[in-house]
Protein backbone atom coordinates (compact mmCIF):
# COMPACT_ATOMS: atom_id res chain seq x y z
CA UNK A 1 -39.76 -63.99 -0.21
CA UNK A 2 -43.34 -63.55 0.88
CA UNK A 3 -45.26 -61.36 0.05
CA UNK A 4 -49.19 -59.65 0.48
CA UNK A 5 -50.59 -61.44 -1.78
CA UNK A 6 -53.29 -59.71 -4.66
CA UNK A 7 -55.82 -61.70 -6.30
CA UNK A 8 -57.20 -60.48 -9.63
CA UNK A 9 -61.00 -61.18 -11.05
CA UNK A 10 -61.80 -59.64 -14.79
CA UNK A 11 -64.93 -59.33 -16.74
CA UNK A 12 -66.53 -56.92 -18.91
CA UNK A 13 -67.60 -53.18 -17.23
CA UNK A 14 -71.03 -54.91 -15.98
CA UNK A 15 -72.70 -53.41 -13.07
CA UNK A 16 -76.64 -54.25 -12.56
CA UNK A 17 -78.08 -53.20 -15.34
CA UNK A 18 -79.95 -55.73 -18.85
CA UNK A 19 -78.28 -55.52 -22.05
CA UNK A 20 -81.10 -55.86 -24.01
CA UNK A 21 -83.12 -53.02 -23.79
CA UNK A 22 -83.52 -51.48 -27.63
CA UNK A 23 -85.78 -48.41 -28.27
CA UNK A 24 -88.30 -47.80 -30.90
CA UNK A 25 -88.28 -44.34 -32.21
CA UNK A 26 -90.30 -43.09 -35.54
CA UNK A 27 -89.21 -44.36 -38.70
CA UNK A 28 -91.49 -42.16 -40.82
CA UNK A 29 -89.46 -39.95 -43.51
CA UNK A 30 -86.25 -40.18 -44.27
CA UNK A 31 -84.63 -38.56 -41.64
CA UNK A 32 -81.58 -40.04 -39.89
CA UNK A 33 -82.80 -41.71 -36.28
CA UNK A 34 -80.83 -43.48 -33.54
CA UNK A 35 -81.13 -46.40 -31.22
CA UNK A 36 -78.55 -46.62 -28.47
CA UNK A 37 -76.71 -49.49 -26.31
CA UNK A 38 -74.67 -49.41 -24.24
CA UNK A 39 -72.71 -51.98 -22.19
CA UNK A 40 -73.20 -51.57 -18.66
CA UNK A 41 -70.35 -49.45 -16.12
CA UNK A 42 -69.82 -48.77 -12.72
CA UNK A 43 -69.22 -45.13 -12.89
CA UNK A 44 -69.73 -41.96 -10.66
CA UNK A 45 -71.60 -39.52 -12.70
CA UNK A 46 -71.51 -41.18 -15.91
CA UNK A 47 -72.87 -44.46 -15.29
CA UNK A 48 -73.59 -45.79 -19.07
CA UNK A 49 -75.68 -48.31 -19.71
CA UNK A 50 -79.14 -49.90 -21.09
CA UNK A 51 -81.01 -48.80 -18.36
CA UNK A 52 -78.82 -45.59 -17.79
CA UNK A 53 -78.66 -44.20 -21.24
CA UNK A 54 -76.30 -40.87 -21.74
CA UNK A 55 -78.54 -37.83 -21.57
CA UNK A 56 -76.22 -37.31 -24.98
CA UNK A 57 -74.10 -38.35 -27.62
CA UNK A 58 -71.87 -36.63 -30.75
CA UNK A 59 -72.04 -38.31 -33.99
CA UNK A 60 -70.26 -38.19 -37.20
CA UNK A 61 -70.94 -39.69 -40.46
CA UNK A 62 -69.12 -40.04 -43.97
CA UNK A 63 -70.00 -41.65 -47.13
CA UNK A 64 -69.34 -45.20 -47.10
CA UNK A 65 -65.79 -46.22 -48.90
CA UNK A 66 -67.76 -47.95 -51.79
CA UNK A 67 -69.23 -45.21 -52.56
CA UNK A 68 -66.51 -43.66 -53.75
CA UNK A 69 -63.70 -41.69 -51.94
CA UNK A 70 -65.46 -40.48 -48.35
CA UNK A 71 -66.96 -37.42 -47.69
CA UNK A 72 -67.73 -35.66 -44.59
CA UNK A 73 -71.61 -35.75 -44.16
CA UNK A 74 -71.66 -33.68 -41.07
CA UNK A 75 -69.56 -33.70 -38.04
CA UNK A 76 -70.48 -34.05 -34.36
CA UNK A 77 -73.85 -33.62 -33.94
CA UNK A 78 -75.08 -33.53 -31.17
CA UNK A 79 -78.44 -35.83 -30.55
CA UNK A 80 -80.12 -35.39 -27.29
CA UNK A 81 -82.61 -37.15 -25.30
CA UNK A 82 -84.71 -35.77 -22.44
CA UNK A 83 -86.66 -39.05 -21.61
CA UNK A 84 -83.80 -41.49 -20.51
CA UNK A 85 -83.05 -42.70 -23.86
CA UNK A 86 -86.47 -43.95 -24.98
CA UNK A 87 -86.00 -41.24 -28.29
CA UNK A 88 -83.77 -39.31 -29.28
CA UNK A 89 -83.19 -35.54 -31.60
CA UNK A 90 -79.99 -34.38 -33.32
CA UNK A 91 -80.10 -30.96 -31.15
CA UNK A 92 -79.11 -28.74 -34.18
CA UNK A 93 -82.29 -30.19 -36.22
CA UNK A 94 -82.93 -33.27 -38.78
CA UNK A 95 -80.92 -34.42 -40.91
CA UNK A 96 -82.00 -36.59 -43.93
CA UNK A 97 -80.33 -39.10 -45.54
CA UNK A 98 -78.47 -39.02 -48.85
CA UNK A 99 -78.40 -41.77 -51.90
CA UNK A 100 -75.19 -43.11 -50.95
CA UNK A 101 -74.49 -45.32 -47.71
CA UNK A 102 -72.85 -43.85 -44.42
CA UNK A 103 -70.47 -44.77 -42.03
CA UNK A 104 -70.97 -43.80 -38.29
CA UNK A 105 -68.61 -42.86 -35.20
CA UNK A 106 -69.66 -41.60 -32.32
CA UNK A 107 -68.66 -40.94 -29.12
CA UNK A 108 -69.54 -39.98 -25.50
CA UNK A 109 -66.72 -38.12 -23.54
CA UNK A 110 -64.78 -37.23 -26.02
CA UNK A 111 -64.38 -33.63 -26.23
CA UNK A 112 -61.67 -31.77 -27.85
CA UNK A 113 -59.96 -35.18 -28.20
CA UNK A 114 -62.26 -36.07 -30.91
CA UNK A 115 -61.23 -35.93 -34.25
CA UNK A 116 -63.11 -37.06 -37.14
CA UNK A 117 -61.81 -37.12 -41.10
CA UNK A 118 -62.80 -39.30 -44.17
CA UNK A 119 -59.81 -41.48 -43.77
CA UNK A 120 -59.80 -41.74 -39.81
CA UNK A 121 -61.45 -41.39 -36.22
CA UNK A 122 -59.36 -40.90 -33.43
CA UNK A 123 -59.54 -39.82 -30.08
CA UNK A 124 -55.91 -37.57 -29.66
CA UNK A 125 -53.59 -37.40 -27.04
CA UNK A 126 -56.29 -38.24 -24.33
CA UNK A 127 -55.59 -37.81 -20.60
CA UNK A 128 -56.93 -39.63 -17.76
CA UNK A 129 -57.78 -37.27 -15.33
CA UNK A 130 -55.91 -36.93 -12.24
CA UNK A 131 -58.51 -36.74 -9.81
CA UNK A 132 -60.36 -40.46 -9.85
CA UNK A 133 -63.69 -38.82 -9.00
CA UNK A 134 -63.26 -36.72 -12.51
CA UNK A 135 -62.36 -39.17 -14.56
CA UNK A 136 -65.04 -40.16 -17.05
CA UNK A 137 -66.59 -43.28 -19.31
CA UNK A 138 -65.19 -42.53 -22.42
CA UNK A 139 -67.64 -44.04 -24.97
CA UNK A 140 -67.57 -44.59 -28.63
CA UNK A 141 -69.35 -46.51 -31.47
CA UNK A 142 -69.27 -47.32 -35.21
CA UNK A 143 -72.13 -48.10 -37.53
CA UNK A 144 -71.37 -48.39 -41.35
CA UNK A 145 -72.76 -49.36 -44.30
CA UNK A 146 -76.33 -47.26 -42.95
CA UNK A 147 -78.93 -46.55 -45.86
CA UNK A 148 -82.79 -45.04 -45.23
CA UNK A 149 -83.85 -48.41 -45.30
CA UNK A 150 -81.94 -49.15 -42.28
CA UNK A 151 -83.23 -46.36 -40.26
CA UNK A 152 -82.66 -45.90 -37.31
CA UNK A 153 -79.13 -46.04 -36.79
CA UNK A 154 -78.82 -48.61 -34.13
CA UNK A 155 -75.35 -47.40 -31.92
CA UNK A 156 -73.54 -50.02 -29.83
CA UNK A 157 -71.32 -48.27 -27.90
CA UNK A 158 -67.68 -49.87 -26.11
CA UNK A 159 -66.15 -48.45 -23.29
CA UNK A 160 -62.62 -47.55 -24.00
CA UNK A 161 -60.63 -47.85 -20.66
CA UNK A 162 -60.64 -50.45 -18.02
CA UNK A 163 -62.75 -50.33 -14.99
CA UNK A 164 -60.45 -50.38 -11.32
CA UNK A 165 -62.05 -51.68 -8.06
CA UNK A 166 -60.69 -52.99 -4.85
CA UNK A 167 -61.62 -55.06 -2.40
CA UNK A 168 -59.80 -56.63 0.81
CA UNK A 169 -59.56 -59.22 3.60
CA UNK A 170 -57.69 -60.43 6.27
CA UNK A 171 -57.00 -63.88 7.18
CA UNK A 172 -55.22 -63.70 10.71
CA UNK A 173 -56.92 -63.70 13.30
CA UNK A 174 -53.36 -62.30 15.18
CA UNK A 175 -53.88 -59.11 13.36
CA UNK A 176 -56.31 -55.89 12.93
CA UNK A 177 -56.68 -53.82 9.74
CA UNK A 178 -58.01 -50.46 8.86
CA UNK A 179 -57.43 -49.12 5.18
CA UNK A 180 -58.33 -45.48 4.54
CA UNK A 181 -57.08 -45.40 0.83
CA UNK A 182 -55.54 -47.24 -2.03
CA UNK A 183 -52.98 -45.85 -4.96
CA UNK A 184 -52.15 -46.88 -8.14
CA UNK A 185 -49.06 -45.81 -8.99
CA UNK A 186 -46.42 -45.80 -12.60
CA UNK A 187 -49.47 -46.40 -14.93
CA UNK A 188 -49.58 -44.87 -18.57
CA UNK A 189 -52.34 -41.96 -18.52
CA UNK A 190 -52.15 -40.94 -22.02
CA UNK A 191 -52.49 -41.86 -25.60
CA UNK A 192 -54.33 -41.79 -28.96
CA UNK A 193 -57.24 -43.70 -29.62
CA UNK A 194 -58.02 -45.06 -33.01
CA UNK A 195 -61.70 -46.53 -33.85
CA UNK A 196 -61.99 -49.16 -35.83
CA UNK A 197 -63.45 -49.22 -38.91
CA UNK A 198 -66.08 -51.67 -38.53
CA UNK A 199 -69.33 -52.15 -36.58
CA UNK A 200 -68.98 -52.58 -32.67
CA UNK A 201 -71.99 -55.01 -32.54
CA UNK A 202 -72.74 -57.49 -30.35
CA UNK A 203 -74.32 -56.02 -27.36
CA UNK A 204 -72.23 -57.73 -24.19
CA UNK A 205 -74.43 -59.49 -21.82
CA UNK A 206 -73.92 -59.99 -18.03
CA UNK A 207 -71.21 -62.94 -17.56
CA UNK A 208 -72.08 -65.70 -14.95
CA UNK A 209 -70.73 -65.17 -11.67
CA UNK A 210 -66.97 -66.67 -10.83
CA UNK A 211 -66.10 -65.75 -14.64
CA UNK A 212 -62.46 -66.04 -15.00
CA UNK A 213 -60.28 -62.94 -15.70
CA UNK A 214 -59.96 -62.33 -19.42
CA UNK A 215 -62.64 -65.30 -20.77
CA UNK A 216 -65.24 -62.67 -21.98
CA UNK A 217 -64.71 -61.66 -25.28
CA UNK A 218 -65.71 -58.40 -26.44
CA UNK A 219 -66.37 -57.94 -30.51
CA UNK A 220 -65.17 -55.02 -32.35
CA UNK A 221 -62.60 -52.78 -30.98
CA UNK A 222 -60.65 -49.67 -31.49
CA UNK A 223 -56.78 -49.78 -30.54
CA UNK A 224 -54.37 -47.27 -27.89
CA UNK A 225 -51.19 -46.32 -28.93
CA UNK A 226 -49.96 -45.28 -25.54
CA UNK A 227 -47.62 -42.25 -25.06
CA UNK A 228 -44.72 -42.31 -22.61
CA UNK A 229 -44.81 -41.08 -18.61
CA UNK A 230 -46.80 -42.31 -16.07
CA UNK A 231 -48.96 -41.23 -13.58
CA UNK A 232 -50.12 -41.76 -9.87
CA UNK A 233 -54.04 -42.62 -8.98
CA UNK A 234 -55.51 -42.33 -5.95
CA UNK A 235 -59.01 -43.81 -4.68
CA UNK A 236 -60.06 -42.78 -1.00
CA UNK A 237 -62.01 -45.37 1.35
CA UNK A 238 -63.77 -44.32 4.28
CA UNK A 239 -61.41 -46.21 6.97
CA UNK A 240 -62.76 -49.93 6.19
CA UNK A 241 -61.54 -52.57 9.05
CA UNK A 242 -60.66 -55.85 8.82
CA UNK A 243 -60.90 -58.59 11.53
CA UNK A 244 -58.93 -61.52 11.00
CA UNK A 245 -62.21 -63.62 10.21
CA UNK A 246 -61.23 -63.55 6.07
CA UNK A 247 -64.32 -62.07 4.86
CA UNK A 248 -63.61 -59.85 1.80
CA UNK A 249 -64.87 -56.56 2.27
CA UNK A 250 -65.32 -53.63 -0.65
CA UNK A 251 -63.14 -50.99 -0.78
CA UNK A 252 -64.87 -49.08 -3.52
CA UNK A 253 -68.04 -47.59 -2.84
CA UNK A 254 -71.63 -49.84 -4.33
CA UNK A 255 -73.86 -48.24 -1.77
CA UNK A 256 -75.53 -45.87 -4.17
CA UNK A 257 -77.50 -45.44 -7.14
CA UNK A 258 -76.00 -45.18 -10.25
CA UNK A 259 -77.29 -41.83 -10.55
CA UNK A 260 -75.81 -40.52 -7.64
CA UNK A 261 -72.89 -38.48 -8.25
CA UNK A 262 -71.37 -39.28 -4.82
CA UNK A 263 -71.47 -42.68 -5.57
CA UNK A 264 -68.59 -44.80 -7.23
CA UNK A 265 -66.27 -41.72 -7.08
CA UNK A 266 -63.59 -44.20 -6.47
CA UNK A 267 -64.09 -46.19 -8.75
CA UNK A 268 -60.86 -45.99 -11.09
CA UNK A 269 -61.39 -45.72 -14.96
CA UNK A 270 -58.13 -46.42 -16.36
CA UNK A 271 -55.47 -46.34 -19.66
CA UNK A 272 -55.77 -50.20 -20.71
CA UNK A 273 -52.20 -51.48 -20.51
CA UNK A 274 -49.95 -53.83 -19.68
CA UNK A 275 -46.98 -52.93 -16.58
CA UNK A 276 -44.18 -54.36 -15.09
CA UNK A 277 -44.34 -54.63 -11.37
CA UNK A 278 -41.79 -52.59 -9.36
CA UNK A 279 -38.73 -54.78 -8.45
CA UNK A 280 -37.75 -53.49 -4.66
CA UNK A 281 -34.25 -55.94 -4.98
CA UNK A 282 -33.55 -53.43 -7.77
CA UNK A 283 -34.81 -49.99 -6.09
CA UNK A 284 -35.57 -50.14 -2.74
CA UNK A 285 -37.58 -47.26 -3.28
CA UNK A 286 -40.83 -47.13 -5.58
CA UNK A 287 -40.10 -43.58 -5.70
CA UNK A 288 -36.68 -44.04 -6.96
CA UNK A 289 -35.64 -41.76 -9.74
CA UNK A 290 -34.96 -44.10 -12.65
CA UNK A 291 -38.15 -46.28 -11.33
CA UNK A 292 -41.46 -46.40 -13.76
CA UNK A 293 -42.25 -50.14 -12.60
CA UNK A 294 -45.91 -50.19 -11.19
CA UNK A 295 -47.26 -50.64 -7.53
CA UNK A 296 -49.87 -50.07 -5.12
CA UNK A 297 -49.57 -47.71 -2.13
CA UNK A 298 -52.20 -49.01 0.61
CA UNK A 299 -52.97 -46.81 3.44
CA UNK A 300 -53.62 -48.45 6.05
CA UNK A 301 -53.05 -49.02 9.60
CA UNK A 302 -51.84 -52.83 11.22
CA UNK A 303 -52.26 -54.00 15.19
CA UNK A 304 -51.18 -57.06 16.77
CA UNK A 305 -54.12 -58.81 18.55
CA UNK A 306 -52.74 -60.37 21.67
CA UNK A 307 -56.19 -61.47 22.69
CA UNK A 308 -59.61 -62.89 21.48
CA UNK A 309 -60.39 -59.18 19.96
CA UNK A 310 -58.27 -56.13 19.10
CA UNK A 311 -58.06 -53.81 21.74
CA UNK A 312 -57.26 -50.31 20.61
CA UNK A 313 -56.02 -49.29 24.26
CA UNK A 314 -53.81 -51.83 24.92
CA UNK A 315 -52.49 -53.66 21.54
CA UNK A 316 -49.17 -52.72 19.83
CA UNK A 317 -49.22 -51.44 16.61
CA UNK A 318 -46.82 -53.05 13.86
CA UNK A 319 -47.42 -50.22 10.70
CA UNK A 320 -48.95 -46.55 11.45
CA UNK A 321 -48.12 -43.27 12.27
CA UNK A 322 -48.11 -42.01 15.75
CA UNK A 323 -49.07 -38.88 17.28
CA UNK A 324 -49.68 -38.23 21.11
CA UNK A 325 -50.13 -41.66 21.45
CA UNK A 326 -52.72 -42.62 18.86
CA UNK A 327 -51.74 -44.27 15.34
CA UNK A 328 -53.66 -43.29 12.33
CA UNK A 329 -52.76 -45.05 8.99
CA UNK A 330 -49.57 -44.84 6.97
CA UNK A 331 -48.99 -45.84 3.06
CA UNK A 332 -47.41 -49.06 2.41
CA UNK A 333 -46.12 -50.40 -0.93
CA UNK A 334 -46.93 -53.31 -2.60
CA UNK A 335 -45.00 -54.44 -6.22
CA UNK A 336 -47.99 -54.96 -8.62
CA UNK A 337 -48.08 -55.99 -12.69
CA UNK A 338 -50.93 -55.01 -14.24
CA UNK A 339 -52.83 -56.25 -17.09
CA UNK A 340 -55.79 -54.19 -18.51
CA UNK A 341 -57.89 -54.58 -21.57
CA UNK A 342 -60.67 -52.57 -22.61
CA UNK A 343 -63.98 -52.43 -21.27
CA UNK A 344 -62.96 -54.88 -18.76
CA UNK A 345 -63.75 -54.26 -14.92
CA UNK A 346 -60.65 -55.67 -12.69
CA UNK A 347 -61.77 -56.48 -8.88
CA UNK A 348 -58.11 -56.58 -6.94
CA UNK A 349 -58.35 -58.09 -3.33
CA UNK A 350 -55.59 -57.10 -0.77
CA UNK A 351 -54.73 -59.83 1.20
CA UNK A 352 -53.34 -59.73 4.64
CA UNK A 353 -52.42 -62.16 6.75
CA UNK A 354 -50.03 -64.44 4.73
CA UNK A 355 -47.24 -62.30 3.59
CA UNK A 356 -45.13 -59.70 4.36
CA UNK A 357 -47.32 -56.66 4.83
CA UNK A 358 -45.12 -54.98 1.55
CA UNK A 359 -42.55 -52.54 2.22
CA UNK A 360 -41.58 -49.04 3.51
CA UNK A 361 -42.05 -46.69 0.77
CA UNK A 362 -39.41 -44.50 2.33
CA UNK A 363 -37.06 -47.23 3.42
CA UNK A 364 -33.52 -46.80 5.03
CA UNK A 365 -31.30 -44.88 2.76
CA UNK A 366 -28.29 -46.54 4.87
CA UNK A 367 -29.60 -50.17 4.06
CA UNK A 368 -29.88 -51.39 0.81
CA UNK A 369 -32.06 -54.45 1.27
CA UNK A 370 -36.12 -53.16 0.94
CA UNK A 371 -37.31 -53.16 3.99
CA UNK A 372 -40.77 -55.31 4.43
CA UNK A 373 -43.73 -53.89 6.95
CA UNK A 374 -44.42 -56.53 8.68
CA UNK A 375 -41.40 -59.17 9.64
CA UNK A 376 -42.84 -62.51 10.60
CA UNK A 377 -42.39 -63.84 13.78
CA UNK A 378 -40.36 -67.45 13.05
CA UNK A 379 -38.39 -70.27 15.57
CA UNK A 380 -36.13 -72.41 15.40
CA UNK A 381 -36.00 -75.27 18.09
CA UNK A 382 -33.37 -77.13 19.83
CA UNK A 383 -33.41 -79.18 22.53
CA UNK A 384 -30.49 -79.58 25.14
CA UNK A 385 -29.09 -82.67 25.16
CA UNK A 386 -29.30 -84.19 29.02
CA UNK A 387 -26.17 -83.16 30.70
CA UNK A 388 -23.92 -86.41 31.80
CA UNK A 389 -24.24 -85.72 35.96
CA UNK A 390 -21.80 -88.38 36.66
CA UNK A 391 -21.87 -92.30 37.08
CA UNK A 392 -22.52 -93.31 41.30
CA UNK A 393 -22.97 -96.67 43.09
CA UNK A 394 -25.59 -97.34 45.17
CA UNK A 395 -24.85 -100.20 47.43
CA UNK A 396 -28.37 -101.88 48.15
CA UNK A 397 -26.47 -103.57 51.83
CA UNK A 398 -28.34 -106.05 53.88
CA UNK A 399 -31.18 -105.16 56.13
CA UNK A 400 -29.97 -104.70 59.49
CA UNK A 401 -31.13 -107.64 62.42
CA UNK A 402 -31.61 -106.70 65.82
CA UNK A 403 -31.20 -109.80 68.65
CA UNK A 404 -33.13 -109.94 72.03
């Protein structure tokens, strides 16, 4: 069976922003002072990285295990910076540093998710946020073994969900596209978050372009212990058309600056996971009830092109919905497996052209099979055999003679 094909490219959350920007601050004293890295992300209002610094960050600390059992040393503070992350000041005042060593965690996003103890950090039962122009960069980083001599506290922080984008082309010159939307649907949106217990150092860096999915490797990472359900997520595009000349097109937003809070709204931060594409042999419906399988719902519109160029007056349309005569888009589904690590950015690419278009979310209830959008047109050839139109004689005779 064929079918719309999806190509994935993965790398770490990099958007255009160095890696290896690291600020001075005063190391007179003994009080406790932070630097602060962050790898880069493409993000609507919380666009985190080097050269977008958090305006601020809660930190924890605890006596280090060798000292003895832990202890609590204080417990989200919250340090502040009001110059872009050149310096930065614990908001509730200084704090000094003791004879033993600490261990760091903090975090950025948070909130009441964060919970912080001498034998553990977690983040608990944390929900992606339904609406994908909420949803935040949840941060975190760990720094132990941190005396006065070390001061400041340098903070690496890792992003802890993946980073969702699409993209799309069309390949067929025989057909016109217009997408208005993309959704992800049947992915995990909740689950505990446990940091780990050593450094995350190692600042990523940009990879080179055409980096395979999955070949950057990221140090130091906490762990998910996903919870079960799933959830739907939905990422409006503002009606992007496709010509059948193959040239890939961005769904998602990159228009802005990263400081813009309209910009990247659709840009999906994720639960990182791994999913079993939706089986439509099995249920013909996504939507059936015993059906958590993943897939994409694409809404779109598709024309034939019975000429050079689409003509919106007189070409047919093969997928939309209609309504005194004019066809505005209509979701499709598409079976889709998904693979998702951590601070990874995932670029998907809807292809059409090649394939079957996916299927009728709300097929038949009368016919079983799943019921594809878009039903190529195929032959088969024969050729008559010539018809036997009988066996005659033709008698040449002799020329006839005439005689004066």
């Amino acid at each position: 069976m064929r079918k719309l094909f999806l190509t994935v490219f993965g790398f770490c959350m990099l958007g255009a922003c160095t890696q290896d920007e690291v600020m001075e601050v005063n190391r007179n004293g003994d009080e406790i002072t932070f630097n602060v890295v962050t790898n880069s992300a493409t993000r609507a209002a919380d666009v985190f990285c080097n050269n977008n610094m958090p305006d601020a960050f809660y930190v924890s600390a605890k006596t280090a295990p060798e000292s003895g059992s832990s202890k609590i040393y204080f417990n989200e503070d919250k340090v502040v910076s009001s110059d872009g992350g050149t310096t930065w000041t614990d908001e509730g005042g200084v704090r000094y540093w003791p004879e033993e060593k600490l261990d760091f965690y903090a975090h950025v996003n948070g909130g009441a998710t964060y919970n912080f103890s001498p034998t553990g950090t977690t983040f608990t039962d944390f929900m992606v946020n339904g609406s994908v122009a909420d949803q935040i960069d949840l941060l975190y980083a760990v720094k132990t073994g941190q005396t006065k001599i070390s001061t400041p506290v340098t903070l690496n922080f890792r992003h802890a969900l993946s980073q969702i984008v699409f993209k799309a082309k069309n390949t067929n010159a025989k057909l016109y596209v217009k997408i208005a939307g993309v959704k992800v649907a049947n992915v995990k949106n909740k689950g505990t978050f446990t940091f780990p217990t050593t450094s995350t150092d190692g600042n990523i860096e940009h990879p080179e372009s055409g980096t395979s999915a999955g070949s950057t490797t990221i140090g130091t990472q906490g762990t998910w212990k996903l919870e079960d359900g799933v959830a739907t997520y939905e990422a409006d595009f503002a009606n992007v058309e496709l010509v059948g000349d193959g040239q890939v097109k961005n769904l998602t937003d990159f228009t802005g600056g990263h400081k813009d809070n309209s910009t990247f709204g659709n840009v999906m931060l994720l639960m990182p996971q791994t999913t079993t594409a939706w089986a439509p042999e099995t249920y013909p419906s996504p939507t059936a009830q015993s059906q958590t399988d993943s897939y994409l719902l694409v809404d779109c519109v598709i024309y034939n092109v019975s000429g050079e160029s689409f003509d919106a007056t007189n070409d047919l349309c093969l997928w939309g919905t209609e309504e005194d005569g004019t066809y505005t888009t209509k979701e499709l589904a598409i079976p889709a497996s998904f693979t998702w690590e951590q601070g990874k950015k995932y670029i998907y690419t809807l292809v059409f052209g090649d394939g079957n278009g996916g299927y009728d979310p709300e097929p038949n209830p009368d016919d079983p099979d799943p019921e594809p959008v878009l039903v190529p047109i195929t032959y088969e050839v024969s050729v008559d055999e010539f018809v036997n139109g009988g066996e005659l004689d033709i008698e040449s005779g002799l020329p006839s003679t005439s005689q004066d």
